[in-house]
PDB file of N, CA and C in Angstrom:
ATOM      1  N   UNK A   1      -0.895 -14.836  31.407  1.00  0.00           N
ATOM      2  CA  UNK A   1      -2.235 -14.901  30.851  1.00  0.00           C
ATOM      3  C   UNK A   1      -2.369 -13.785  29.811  1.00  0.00           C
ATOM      4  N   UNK A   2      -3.035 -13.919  28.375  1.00  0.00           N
ATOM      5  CA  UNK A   2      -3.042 -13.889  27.250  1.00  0.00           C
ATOM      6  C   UNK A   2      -4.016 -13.004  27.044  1.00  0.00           C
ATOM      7  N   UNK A   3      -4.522 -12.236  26.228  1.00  0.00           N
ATOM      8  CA  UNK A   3      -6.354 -12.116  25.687  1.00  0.00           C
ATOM      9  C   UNK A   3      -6.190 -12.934  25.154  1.00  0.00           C
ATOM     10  N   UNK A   4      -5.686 -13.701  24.206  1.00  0.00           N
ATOM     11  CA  UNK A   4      -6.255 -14.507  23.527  1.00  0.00           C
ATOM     12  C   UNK A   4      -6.506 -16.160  24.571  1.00  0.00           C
ATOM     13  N   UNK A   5      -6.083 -16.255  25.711  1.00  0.00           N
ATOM     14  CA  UNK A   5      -6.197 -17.271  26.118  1.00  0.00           C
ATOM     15  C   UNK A   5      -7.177 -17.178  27.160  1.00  0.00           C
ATOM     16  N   UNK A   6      -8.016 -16.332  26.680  1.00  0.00           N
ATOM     17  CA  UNK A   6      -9.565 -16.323  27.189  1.00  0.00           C
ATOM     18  C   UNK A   6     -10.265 -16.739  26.779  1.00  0.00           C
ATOM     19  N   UNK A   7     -11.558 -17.500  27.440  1.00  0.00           N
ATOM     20  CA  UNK A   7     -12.713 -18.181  26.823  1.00  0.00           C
ATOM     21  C   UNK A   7     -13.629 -16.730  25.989  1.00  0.00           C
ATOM     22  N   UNK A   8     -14.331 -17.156  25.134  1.00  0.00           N
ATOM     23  CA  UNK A   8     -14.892 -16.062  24.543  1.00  0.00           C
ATOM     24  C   UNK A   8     -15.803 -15.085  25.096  1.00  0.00           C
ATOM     25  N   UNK A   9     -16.062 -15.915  25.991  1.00  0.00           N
ATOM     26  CA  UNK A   9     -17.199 -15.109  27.192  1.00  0.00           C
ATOM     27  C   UNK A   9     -16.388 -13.836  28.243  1.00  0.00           C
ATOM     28  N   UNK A  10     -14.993 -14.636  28.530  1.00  0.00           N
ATOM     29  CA  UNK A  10     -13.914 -13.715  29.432  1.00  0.00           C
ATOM     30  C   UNK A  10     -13.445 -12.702  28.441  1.00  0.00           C
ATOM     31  N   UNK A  11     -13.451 -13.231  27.182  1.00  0.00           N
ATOM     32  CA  UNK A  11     -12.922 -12.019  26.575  1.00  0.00           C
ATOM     33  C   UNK A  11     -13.914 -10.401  25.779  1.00  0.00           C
ATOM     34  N   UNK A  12     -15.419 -11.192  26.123  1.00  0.00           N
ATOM     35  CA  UNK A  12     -16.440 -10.329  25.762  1.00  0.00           C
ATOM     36  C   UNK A  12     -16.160  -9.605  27.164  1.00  0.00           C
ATOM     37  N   UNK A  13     -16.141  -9.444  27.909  1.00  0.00           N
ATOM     38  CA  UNK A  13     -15.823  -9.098  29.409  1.00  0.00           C
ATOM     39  C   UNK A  13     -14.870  -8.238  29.372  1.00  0.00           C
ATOM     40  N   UNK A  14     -13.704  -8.403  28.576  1.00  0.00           N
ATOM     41  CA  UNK A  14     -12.465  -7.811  28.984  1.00  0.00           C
ATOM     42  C   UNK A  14     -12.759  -6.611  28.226  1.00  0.00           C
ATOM     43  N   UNK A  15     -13.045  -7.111  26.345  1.00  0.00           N
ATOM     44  CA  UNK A  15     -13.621  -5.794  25.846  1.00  0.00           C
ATOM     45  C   UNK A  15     -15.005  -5.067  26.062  1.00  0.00           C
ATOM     46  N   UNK A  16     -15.596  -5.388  27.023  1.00  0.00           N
ATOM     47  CA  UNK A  16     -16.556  -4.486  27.448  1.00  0.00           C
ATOM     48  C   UNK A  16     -16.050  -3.588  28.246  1.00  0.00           C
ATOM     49  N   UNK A  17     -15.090  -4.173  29.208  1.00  0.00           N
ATOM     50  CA  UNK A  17     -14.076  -2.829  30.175  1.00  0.00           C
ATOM     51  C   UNK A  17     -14.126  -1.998  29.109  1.00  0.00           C
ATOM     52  N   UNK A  18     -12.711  -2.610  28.196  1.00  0.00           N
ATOM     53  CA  UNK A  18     -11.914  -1.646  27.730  1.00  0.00           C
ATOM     54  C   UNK A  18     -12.859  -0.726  26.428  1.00  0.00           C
ATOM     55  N   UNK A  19     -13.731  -1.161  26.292  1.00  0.00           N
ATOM     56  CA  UNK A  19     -14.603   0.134  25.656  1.00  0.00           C
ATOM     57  C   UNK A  19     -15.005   0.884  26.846  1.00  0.00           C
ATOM     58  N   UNK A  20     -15.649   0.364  27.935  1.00  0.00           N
ATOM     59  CA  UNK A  20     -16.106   1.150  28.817  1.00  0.00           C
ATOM     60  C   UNK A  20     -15.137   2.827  28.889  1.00  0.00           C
ATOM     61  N   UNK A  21     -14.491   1.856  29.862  1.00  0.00           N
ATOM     62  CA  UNK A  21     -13.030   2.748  30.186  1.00  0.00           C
ATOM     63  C   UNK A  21     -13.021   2.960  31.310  1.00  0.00           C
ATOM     64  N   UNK A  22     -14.577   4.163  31.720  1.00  0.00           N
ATOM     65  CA  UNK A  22     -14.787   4.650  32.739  1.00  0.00           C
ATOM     66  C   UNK A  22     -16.277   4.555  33.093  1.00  0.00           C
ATOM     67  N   UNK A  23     -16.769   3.814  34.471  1.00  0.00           N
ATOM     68  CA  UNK A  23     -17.980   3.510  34.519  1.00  0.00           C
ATOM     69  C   UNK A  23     -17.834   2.153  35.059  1.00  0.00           C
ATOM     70  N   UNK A  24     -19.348   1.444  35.171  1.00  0.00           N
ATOM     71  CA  UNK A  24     -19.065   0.427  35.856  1.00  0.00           C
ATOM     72  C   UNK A  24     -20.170  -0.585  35.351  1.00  0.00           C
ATOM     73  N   UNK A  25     -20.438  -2.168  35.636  1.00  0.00           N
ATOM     74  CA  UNK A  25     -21.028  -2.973  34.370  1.00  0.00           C
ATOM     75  C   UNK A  25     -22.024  -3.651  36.105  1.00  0.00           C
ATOM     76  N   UNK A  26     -23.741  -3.765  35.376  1.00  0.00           N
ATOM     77  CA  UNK A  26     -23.735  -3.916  36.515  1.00  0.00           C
ATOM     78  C   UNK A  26     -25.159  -5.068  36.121  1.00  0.00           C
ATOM     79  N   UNK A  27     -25.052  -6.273  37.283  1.00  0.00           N
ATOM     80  CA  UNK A  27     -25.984  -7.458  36.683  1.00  0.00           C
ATOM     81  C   UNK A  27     -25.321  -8.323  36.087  1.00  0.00           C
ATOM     82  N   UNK A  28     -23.620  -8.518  35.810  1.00  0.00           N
ATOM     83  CA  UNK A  28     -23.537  -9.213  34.973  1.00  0.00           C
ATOM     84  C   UNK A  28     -23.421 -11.104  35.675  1.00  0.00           C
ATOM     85  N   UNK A  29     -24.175 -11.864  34.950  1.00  0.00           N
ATOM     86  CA  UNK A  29     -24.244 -13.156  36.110  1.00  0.00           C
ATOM     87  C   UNK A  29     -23.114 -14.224  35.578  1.00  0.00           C
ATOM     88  N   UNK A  30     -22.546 -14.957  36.777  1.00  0.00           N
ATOM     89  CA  UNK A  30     -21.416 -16.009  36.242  1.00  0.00           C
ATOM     90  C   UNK A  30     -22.315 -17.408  37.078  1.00  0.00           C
ATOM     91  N   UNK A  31     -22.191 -17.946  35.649  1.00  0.00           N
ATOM     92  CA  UNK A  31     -22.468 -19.701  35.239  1.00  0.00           C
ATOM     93  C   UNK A  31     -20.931 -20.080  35.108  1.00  0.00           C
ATOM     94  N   UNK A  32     -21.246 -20.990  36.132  1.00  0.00           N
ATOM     95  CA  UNK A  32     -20.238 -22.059  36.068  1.00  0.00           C
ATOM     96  C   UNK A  32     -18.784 -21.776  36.303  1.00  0.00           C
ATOM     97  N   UNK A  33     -18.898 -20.669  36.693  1.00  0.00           N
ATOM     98  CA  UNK A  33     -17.342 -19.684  36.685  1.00  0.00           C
ATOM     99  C   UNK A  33     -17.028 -18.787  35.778  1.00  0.00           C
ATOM    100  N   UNK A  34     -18.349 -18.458  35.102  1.00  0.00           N
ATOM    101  CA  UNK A  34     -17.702 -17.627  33.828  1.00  0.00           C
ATOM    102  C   UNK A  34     -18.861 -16.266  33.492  1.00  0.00           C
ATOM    103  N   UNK A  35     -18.146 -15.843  32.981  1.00  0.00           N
ATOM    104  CA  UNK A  35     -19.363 -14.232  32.696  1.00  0.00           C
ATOM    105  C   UNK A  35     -20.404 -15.286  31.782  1.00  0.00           C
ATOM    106  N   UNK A  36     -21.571 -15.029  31.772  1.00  0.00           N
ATOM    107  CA  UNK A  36     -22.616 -15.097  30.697  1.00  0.00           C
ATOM    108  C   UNK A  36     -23.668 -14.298  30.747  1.00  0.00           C
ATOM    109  N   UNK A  37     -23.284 -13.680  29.248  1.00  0.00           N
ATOM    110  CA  UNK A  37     -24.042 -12.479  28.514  1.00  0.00           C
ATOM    111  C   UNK A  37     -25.275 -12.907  28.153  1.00  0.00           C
ATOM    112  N   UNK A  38     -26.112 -14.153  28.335  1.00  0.00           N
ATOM    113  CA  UNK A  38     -27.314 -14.764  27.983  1.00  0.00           C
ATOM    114  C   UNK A  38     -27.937 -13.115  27.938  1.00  0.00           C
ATOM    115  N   UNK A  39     -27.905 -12.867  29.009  1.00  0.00           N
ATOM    116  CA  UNK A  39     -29.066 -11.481  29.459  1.00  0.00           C
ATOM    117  C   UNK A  39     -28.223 -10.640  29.934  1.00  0.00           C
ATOM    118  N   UNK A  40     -28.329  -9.682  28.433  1.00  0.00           N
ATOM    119  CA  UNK A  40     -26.818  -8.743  28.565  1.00  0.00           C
ATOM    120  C   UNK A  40     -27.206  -7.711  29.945  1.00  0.00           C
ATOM    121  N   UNK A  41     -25.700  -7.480  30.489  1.00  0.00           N
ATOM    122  CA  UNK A  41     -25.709  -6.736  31.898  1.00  0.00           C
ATOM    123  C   UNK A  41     -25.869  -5.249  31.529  1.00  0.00           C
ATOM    124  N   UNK A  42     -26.111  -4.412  32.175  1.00  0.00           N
ATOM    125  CA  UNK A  42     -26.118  -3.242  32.287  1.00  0.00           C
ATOM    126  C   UNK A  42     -24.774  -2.215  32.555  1.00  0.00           C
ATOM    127  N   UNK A  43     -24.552  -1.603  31.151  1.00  0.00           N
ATOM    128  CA  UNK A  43     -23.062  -0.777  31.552  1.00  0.00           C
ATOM    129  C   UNK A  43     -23.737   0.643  31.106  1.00  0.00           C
ATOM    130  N   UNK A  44     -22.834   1.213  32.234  1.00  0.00           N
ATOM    131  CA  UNK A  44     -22.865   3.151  32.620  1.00  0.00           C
ATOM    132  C   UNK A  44     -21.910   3.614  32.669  1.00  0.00           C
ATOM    133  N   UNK A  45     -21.537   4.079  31.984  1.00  0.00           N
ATOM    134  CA  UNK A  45     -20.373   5.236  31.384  1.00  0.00           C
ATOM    135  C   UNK A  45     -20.208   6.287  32.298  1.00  0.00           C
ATOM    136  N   UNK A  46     -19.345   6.186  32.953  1.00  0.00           N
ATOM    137  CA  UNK A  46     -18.784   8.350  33.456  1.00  0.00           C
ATOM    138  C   UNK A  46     -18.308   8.641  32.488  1.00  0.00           C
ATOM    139  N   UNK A  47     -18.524   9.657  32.231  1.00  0.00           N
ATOM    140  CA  UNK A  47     -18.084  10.942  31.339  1.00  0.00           C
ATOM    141  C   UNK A  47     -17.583  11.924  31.795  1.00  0.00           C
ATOM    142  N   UNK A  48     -16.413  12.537  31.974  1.00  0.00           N
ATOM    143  CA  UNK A  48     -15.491  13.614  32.455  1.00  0.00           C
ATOM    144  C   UNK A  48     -15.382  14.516  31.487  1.00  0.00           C
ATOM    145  N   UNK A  49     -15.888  15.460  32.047  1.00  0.00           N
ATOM    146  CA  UNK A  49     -15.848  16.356  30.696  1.00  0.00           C
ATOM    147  C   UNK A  49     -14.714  17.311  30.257  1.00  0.00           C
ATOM    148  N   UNK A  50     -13.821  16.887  29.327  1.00  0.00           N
ATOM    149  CA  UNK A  50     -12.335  17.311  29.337  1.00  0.00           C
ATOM    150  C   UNK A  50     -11.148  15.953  29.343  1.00  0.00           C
ATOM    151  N   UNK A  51     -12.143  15.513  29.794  1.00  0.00           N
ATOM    152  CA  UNK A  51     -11.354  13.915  30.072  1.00  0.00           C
ATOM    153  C   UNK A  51     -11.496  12.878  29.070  1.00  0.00           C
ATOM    154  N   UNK A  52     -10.275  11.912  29.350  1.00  0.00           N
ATOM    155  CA  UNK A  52     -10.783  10.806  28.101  1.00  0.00           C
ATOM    156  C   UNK A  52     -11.554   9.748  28.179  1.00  0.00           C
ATOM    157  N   UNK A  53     -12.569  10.005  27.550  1.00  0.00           N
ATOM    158  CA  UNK A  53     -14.016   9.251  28.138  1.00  0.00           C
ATOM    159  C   UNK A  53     -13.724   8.427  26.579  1.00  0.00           C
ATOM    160  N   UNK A  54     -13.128   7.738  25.454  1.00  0.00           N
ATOM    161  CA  UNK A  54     -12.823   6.780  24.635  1.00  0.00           C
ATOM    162  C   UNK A  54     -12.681   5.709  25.155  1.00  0.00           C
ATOM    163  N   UNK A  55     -13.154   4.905  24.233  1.00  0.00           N
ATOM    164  CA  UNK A  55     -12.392   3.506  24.270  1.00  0.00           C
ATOM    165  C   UNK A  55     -10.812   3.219  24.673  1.00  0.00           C
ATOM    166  N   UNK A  56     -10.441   2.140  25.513  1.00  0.00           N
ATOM    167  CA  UNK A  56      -8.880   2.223  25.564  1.00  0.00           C
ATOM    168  C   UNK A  56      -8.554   1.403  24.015  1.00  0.00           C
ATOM    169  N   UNK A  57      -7.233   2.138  23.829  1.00  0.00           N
ATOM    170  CA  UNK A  57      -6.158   1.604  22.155  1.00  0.00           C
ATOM    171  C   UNK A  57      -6.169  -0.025  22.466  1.00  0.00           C
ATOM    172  N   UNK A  58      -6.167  -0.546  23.590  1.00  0.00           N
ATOM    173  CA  UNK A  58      -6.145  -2.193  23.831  1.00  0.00           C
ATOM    174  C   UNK A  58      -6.733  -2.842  22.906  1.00  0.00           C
ATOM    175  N   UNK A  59      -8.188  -1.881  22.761  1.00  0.00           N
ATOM    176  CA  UNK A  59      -9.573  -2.949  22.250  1.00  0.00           C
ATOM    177  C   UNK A  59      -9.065  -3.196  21.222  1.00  0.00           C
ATOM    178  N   UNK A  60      -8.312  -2.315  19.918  1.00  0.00           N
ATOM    179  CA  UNK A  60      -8.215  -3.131  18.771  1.00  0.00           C
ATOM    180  C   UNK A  60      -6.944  -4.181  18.763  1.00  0.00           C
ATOM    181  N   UNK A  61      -6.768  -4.423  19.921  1.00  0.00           N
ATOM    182  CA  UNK A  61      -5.497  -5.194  19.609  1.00  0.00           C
ATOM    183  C   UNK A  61      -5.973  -6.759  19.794  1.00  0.00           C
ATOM    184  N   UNK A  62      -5.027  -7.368  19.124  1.00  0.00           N
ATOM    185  CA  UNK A  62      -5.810  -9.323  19.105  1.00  0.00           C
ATOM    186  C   UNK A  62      -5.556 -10.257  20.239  1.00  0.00           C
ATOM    187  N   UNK A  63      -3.976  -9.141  20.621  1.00  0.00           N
ATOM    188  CA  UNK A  63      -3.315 -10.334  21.998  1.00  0.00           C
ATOM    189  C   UNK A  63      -2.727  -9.247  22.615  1.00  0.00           C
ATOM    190  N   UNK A  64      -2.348  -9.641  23.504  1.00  0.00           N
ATOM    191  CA  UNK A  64      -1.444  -8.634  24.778  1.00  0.00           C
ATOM    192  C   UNK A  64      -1.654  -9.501  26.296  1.00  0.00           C
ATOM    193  N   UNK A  65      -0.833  -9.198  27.059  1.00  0.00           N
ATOM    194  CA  UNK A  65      -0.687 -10.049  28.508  1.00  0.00           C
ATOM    195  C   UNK A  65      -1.832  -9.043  29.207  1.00  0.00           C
ATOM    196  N   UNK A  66      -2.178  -9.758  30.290  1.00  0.00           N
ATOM    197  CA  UNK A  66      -3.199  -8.811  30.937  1.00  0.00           C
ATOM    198  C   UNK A  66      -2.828  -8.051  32.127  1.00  0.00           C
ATOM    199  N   UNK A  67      -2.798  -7.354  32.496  1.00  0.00           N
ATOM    200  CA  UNK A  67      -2.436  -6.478  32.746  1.00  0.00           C
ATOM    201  C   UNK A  67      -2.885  -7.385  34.863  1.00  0.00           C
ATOM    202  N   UNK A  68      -2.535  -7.130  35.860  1.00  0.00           N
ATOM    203  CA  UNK A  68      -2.731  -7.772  37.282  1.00  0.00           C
ATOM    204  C   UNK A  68      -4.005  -7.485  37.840  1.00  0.00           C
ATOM    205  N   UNK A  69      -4.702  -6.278  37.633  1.00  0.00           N
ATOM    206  CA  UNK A  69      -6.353  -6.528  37.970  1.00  0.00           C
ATOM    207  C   UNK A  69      -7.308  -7.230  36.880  1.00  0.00           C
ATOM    208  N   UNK A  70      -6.659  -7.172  35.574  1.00  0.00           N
ATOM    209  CA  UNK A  70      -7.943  -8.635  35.192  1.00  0.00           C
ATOM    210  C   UNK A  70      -7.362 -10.141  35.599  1.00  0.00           C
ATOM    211  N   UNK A  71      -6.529  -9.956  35.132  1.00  0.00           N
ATOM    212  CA  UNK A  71      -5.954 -11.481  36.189  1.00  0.00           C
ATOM    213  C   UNK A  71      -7.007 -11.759  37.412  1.00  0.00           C
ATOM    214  N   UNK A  72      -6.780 -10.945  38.029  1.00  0.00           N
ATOM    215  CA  UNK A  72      -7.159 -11.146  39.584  1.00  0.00           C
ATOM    216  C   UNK A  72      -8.858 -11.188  39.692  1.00  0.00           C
ATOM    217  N   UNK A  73      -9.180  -9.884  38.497  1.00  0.00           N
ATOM    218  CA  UNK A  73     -10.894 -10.317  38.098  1.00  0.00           C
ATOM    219  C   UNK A  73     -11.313 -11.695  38.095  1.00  0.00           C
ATOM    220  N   UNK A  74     -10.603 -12.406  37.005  1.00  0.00           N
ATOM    221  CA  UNK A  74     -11.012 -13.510  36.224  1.00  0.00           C
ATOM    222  C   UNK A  74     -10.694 -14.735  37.173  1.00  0.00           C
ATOM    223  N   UNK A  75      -9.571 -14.895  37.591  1.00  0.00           N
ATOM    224  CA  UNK A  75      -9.699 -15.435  38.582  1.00  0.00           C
ATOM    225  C   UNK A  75     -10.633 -15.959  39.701  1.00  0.00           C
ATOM    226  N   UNK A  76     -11.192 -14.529  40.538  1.00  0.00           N
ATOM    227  CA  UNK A  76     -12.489 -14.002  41.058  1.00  0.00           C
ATOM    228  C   UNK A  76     -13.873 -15.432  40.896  1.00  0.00           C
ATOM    229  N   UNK A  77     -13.695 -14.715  39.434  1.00  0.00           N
ATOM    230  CA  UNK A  77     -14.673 -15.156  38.758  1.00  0.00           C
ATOM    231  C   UNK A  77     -14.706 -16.630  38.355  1.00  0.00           C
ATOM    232  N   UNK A  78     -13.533 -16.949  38.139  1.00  0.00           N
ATOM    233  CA  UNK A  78     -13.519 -18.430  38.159  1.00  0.00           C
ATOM    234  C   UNK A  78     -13.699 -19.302  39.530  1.00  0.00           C
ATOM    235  N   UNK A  79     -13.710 -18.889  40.935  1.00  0.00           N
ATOM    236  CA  UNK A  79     -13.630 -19.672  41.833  1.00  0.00           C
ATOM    237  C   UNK A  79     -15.739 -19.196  42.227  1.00  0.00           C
ATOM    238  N   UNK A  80     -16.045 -18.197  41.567  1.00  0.00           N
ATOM    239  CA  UNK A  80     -17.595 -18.119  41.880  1.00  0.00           C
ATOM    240  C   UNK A  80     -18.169 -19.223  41.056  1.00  0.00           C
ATOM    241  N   UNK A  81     -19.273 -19.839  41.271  1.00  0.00           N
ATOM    242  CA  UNK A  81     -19.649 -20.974  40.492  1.00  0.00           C
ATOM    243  C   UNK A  81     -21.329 -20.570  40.148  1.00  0.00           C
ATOM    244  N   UNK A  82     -22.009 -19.706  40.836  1.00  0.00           N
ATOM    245  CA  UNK A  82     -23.076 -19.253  40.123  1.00  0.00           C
ATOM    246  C   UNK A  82     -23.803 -18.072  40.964  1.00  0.00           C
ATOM    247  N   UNK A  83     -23.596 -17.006  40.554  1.00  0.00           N
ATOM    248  CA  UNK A  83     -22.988 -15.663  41.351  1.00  0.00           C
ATOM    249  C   UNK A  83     -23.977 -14.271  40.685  1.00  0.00           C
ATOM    250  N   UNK A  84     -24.075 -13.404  40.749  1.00  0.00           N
ATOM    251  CA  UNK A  84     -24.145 -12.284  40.178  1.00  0.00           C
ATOM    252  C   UNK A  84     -23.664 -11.288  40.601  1.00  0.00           C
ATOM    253  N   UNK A  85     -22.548 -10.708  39.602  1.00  0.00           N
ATOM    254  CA  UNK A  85     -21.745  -9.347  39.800  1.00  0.00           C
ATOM    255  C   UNK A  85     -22.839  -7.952  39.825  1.00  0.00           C
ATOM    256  N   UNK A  86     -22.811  -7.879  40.788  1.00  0.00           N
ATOM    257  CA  UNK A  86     -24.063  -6.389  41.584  1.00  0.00           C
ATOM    258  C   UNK A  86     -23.508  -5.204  40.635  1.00  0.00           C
ATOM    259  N   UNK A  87     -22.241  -4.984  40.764  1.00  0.00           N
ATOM    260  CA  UNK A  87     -21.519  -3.862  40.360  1.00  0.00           C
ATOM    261  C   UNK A  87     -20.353  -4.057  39.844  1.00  0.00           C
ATOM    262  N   UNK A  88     -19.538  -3.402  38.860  1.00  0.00           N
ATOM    263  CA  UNK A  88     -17.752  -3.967  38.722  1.00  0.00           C
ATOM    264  C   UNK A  88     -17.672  -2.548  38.034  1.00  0.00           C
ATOM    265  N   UNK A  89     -16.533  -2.125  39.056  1.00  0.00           N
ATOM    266  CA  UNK A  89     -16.411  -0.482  38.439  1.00  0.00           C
ATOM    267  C   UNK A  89     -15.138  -0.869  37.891  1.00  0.00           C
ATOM    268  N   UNK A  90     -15.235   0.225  36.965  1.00  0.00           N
ATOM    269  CA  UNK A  90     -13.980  -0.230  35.545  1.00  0.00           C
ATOM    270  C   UNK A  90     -13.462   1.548  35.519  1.00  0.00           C
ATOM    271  N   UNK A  91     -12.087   1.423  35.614  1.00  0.00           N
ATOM    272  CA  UNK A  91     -11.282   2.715  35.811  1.00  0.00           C
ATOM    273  C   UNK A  91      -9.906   2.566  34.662  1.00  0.00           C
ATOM    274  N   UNK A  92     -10.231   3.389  33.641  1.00  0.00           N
ATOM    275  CA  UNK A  92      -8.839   3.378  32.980  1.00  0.00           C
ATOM    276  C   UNK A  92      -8.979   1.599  32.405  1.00  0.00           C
ATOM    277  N   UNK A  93     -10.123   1.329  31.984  1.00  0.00           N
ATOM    278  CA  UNK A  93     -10.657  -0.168  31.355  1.00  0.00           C
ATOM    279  C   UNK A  93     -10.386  -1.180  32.159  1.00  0.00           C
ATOM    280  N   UNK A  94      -9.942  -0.846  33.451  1.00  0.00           N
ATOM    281  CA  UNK A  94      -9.377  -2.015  34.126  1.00  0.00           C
ATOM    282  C   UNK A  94     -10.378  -2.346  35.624  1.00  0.00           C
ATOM    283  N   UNK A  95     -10.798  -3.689  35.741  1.00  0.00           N
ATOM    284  CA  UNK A  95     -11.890  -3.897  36.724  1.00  0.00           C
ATOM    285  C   UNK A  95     -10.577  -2.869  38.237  1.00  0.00           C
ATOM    286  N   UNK A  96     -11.643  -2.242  39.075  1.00  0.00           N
ATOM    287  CA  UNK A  96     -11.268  -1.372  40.104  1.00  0.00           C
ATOM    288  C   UNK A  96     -11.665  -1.918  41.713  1.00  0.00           C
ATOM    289  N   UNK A  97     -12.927  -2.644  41.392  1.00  0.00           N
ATOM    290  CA  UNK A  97     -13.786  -2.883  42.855  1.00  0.00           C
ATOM    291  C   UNK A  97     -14.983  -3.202  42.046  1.00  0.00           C
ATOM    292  N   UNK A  98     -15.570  -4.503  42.981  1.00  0.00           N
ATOM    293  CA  UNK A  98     -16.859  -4.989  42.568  1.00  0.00           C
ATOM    294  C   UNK A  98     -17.964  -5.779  43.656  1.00  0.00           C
ATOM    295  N   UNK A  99     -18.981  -5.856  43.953  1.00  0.00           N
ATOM    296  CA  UNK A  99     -20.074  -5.867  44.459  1.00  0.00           C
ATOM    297  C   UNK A  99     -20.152  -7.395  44.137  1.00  0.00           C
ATOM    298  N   UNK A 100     -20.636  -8.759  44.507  1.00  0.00           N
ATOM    299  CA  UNK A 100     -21.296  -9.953  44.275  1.00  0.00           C
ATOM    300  C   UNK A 100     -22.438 -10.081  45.005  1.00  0.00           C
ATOM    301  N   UNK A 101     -23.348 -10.601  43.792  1.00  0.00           N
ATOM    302  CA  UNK A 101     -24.753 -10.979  44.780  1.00  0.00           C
ATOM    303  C   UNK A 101     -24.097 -12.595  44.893  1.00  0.00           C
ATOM    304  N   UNK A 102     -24.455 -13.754  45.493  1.00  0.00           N
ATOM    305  CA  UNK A 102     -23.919 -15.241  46.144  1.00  0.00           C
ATOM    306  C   UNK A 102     -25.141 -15.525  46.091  1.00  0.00           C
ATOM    307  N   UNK A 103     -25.033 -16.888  45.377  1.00  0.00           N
ATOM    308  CA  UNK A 103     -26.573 -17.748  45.747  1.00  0.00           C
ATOM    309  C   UNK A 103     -26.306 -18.410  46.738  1.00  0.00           C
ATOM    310  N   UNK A 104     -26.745 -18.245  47.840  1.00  0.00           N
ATOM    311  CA  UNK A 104     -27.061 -19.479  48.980  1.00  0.00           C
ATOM    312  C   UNK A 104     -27.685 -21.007  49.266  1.00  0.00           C
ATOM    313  N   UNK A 105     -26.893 -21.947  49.149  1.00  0.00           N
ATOM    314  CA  UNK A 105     -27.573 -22.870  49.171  1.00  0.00           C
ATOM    315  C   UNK A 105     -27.904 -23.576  50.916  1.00  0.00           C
TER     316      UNK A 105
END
């Protein structure tokens, strides 16, 4: 699996990590199996002071394989069908641990 062989929504996702870096994205809701930014989520930055609190070098790149925790994110996210991510802490741009709210039917 690709960046580029992400839907545009997975890949607004991926570069929101990887600007993040450090911090965690929180509210973000999945339709249909997929992130949608309709009603952009809420991201919070840690800042280490001394530390590298930048963007990761990934973001400007067009393609690259993904690395085994977004895999496993997106994935995630594809078997939720209409969900809201509570929390998704992002370490070194890469999803770490995450929170789901579940609609109950």
């Amino acid at each position: 699996m690709s960046k580029s062989s992400l839907s545009s929504s997975s890949r607004q996702l991926l570069e929101t990590m990887q600007a993040l870096n450090f911090g965690r994205i929180e509210n973000l809701r999945i339709r249909n199996g997929a992130p949608d930014f309709g009603q952009a989520p809420r991201v919070i930055r840690d800042v280490k002071f001394g530390g590298d609190a930048g963007p990761r070098p990934e973001l400007q790149s067009e393609d690259f394989l993904l690395k085994e925790p977004v895999r496993l994110l997106f994935e995630q996210i594809g078997e939720l069908e209409d969900a809201t991510i509570h929390s998704l802490e992002v370490k070194h741009g890469l999803p770490f641990r995450m929170q789901i709210e579940e609609l109950v039917a």
